[in-house]
PDB file of N, CA and C in Angstrom:
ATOM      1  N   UNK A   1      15.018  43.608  20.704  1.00  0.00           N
ATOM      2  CA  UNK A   1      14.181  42.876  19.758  1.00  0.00           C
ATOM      3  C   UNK A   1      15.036  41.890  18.951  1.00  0.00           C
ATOM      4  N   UNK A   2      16.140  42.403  18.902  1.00  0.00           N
ATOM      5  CA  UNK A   2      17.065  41.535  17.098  1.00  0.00           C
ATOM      6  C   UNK A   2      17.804  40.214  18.558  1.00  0.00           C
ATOM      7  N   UNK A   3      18.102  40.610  19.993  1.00  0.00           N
ATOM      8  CA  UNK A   3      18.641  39.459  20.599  1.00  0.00           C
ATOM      9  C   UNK A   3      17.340  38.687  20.672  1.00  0.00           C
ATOM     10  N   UNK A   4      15.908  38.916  20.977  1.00  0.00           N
ATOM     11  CA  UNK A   4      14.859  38.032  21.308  1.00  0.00           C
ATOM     12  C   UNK A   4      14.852  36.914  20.144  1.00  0.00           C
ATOM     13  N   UNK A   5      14.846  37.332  18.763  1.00  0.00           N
ATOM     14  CA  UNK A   5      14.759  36.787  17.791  1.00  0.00           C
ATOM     15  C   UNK A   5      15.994  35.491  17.210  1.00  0.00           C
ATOM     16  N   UNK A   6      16.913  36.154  17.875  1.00  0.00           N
ATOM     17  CA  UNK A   6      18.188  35.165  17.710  1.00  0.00           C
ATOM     18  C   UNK A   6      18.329  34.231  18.746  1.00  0.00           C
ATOM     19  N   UNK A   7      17.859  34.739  20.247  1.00  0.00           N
ATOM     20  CA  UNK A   7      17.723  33.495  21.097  1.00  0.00           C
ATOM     21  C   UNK A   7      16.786  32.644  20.536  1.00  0.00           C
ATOM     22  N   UNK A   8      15.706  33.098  19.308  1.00  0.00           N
ATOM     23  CA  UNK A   8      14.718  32.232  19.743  1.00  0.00           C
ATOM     24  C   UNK A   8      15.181  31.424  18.389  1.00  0.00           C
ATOM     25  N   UNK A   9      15.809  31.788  17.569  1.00  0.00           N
ATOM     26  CA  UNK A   9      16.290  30.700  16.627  1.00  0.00           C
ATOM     27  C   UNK A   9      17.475  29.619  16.884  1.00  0.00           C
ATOM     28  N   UNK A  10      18.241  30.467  18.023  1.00  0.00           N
ATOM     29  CA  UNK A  10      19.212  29.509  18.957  1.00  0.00           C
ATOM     30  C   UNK A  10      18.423  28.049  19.415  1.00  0.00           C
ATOM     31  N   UNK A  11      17.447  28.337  20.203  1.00  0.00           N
ATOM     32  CA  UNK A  11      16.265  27.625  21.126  1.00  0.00           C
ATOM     33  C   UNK A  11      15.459  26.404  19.957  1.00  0.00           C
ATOM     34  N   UNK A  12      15.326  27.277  18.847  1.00  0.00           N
ATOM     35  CA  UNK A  12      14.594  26.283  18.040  1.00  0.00           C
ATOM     36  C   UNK A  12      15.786  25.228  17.321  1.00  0.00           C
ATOM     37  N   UNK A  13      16.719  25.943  16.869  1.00  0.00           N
ATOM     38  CA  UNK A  13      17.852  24.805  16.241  1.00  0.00           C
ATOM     39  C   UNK A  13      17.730  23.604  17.616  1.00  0.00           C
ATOM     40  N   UNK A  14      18.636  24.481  18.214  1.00  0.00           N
ATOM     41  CA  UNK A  14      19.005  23.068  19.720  1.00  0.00           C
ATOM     42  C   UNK A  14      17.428  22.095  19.848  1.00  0.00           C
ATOM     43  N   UNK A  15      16.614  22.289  19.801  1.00  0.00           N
ATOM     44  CA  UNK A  15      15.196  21.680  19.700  1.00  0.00           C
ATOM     45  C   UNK A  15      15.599  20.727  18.578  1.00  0.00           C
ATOM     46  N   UNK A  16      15.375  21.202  17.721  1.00  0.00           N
ATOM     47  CA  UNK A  16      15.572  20.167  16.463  1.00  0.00           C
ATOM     48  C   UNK A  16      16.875  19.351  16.420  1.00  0.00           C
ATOM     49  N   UNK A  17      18.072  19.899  16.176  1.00  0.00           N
ATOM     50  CA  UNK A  17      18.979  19.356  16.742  1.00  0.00           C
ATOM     51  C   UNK A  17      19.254  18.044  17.500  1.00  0.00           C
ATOM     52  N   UNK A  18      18.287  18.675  18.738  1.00  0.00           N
ATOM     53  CA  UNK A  18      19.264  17.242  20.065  1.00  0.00           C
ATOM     54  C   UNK A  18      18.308  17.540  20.415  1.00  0.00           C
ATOM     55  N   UNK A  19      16.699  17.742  20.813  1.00  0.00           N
ATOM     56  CA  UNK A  19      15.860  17.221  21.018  1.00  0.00           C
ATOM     57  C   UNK A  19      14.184  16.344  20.677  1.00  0.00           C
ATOM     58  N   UNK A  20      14.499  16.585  19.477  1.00  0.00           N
ATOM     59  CA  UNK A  20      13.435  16.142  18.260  1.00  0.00           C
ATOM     60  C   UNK A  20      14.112  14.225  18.106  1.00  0.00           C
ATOM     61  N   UNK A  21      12.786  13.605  17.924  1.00  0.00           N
ATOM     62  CA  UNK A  21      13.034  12.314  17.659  1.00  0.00           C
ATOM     63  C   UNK A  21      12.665  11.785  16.169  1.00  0.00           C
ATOM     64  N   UNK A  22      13.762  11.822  15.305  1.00  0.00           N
ATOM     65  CA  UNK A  22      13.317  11.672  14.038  1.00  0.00           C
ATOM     66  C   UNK A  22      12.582   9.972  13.422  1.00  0.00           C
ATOM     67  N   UNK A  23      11.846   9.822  12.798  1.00  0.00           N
ATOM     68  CA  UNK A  23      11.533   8.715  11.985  1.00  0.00           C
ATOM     69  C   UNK A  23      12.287   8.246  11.713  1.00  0.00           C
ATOM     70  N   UNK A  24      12.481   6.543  11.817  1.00  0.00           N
ATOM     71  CA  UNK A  24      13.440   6.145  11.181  1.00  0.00           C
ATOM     72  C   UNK A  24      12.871   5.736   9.444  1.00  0.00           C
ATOM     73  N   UNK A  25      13.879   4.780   8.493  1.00  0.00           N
ATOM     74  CA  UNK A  25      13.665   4.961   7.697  1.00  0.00           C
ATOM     75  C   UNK A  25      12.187   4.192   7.277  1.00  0.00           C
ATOM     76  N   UNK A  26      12.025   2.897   8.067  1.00  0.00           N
ATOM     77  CA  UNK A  26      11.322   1.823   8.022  1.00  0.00           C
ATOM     78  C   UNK A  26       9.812   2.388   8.755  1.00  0.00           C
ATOM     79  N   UNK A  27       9.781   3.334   9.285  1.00  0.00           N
ATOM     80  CA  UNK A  27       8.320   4.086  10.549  1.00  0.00           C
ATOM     81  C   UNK A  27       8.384   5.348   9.175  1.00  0.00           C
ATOM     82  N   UNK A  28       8.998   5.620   8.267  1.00  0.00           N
ATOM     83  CA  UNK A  28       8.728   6.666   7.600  1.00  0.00           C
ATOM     84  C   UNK A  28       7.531   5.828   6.253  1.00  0.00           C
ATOM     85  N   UNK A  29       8.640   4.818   5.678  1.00  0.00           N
ATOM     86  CA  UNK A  29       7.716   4.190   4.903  1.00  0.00           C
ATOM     87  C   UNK A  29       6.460   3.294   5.120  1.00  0.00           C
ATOM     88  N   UNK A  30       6.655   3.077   6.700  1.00  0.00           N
ATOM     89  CA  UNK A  30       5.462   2.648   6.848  1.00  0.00           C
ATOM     90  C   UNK A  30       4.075   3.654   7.181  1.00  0.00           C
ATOM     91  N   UNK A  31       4.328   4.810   7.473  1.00  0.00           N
ATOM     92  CA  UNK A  31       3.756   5.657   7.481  1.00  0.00           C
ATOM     93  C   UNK A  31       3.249   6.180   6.063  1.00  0.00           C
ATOM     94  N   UNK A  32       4.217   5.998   5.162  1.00  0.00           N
ATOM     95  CA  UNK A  32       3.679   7.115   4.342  1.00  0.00           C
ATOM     96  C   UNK A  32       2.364   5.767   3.320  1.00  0.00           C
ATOM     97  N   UNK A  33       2.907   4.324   3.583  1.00  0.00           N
ATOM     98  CA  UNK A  33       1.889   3.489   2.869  1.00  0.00           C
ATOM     99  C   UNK A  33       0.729   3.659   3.667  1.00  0.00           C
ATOM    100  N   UNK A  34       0.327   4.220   4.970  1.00  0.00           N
ATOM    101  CA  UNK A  34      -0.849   3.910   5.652  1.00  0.00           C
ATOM    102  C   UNK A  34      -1.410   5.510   5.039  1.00  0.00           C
ATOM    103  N   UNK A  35      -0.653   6.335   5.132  1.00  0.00           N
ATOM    104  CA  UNK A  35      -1.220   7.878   3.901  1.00  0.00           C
ATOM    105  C   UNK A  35      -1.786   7.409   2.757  1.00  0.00           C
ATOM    106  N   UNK A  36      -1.057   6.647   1.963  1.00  0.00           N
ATOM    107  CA  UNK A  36      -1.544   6.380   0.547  1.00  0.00           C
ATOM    108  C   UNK A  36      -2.667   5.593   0.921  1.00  0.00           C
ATOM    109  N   UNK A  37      -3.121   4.425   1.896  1.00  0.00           N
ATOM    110  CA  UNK A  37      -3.968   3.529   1.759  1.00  0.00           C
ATOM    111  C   UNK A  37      -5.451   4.547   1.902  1.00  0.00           C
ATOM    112  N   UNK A  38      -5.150   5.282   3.369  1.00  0.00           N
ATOM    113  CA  UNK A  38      -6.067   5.908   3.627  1.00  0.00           C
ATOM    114  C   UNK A  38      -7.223   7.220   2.464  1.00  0.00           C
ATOM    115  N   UNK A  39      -5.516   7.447   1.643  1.00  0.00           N
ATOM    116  CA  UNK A  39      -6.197   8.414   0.429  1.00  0.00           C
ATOM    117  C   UNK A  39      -6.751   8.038  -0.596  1.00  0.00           C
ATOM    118  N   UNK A  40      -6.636   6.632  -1.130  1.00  0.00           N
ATOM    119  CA  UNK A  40      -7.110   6.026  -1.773  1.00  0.00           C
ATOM    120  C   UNK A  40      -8.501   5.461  -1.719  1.00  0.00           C
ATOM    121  N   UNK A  41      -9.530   4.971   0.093  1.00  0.00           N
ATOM    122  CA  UNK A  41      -9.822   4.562   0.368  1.00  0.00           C
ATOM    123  C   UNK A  41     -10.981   5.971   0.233  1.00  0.00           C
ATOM    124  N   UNK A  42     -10.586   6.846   0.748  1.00  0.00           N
ATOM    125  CA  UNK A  42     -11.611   8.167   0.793  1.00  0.00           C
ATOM    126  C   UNK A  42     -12.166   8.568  -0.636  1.00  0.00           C
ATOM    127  N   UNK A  43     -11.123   8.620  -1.905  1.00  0.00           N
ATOM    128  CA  UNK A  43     -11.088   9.578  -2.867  1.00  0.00           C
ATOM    129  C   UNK A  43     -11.862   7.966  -3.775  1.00  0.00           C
ATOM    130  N   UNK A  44     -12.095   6.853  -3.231  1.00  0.00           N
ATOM    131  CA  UNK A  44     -13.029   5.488  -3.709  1.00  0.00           C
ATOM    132  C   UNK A  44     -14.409   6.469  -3.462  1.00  0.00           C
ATOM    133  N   UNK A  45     -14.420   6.258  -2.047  1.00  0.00           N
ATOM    134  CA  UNK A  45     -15.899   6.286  -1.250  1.00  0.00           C
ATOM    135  C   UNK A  45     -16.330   7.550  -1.946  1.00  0.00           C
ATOM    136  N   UNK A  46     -15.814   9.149  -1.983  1.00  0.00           N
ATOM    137  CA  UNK A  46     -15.568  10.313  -2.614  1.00  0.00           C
ATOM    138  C   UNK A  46     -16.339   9.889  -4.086  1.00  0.00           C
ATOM    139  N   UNK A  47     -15.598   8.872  -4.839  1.00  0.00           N
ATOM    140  CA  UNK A  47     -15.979   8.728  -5.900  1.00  0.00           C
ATOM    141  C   UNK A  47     -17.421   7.988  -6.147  1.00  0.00           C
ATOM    142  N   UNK A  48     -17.511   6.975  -5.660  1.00  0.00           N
ATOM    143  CA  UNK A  48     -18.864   6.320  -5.322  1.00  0.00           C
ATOM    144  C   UNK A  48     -20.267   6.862  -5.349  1.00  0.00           C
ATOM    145  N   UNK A  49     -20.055   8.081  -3.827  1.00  0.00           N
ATOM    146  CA  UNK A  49     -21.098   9.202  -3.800  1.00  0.00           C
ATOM    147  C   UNK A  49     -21.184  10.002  -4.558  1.00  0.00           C
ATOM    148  N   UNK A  50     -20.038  10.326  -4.944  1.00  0.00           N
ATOM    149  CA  UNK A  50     -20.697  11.168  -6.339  1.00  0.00           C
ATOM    150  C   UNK A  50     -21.503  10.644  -7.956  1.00  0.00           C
ATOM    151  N   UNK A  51     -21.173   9.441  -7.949  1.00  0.00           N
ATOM    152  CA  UNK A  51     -21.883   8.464  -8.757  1.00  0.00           C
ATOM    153  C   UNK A  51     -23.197   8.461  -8.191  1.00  0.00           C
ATOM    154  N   UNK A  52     -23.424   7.853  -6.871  1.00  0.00           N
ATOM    155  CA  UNK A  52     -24.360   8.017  -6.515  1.00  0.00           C
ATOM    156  C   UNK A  52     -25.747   8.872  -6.818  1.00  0.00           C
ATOM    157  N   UNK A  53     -24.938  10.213  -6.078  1.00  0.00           N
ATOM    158  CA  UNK A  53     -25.580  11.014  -6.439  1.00  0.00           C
ATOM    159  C   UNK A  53     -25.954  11.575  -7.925  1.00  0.00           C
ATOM    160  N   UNK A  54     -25.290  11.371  -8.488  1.00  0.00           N
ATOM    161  CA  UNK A  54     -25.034  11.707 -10.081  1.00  0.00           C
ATOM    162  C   UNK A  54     -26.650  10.746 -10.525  1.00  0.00           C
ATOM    163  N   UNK A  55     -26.880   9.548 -10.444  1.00  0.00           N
ATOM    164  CA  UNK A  55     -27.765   8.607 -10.602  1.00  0.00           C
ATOM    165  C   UNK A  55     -29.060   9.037 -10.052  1.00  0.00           C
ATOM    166  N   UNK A  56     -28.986   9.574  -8.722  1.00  0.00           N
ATOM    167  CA  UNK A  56     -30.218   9.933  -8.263  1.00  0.00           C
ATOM    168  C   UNK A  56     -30.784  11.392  -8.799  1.00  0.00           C
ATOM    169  N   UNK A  57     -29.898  12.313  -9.001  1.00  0.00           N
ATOM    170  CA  UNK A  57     -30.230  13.454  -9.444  1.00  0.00           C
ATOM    171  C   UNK A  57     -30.537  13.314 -11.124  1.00  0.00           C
ATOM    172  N   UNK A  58     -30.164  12.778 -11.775  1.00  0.00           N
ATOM    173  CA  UNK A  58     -30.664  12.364 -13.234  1.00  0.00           C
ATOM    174  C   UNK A  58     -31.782  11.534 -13.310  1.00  0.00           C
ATOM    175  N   UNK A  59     -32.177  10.768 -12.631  1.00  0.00           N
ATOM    176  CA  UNK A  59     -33.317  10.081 -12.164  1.00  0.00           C
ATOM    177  C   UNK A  59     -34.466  11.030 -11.933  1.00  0.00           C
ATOM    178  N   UNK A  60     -33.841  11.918 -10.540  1.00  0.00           N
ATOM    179  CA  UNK A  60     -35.276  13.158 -10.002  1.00  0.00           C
ATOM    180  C   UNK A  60     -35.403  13.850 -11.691  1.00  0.00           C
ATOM    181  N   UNK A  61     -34.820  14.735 -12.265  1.00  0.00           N
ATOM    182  CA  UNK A  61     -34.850  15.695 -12.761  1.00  0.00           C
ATOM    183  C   UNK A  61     -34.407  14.939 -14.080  1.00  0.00           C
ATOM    184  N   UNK A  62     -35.059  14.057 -14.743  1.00  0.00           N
ATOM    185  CA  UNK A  62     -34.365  14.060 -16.016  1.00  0.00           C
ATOM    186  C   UNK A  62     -34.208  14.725 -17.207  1.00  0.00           C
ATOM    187  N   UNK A  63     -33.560  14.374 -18.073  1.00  0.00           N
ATOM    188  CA  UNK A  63     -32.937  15.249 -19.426  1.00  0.00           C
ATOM    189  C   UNK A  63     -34.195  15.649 -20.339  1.00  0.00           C
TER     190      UNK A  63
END
């Protein structure tokens, strides 16, 4: 059991190591601005509908 576990952390280093293809620095930041655009763009629309709704439900049922 304790060799299965150590080959298999052997197996995963060498993976990461020398076979994993890392981001460079320029595919990292461009990545992480297309994250921010996208979260921004949802947590709008997110916000919107809930206005939305906020308007229509005070409307049905008013105070």
């Amino acid at each position: 059991m304790l060799k299965k576990a150590i080959a298999y952390c052997k197996a995963s280093y060498e993976e990461l190591a020398y076979k994993t293809t890392w981001p460079t620095s320029k595919e990292l930041g461009h990545s992480a601005v297309v994250v921010l655009s996208a979260s921004i763009i949802i947590a709008l629309v997110v916000f919107i509908m809930d206005q939305c709704f906020q308007f229509i439900m005070e409307n049905v049922y008013p105070h």
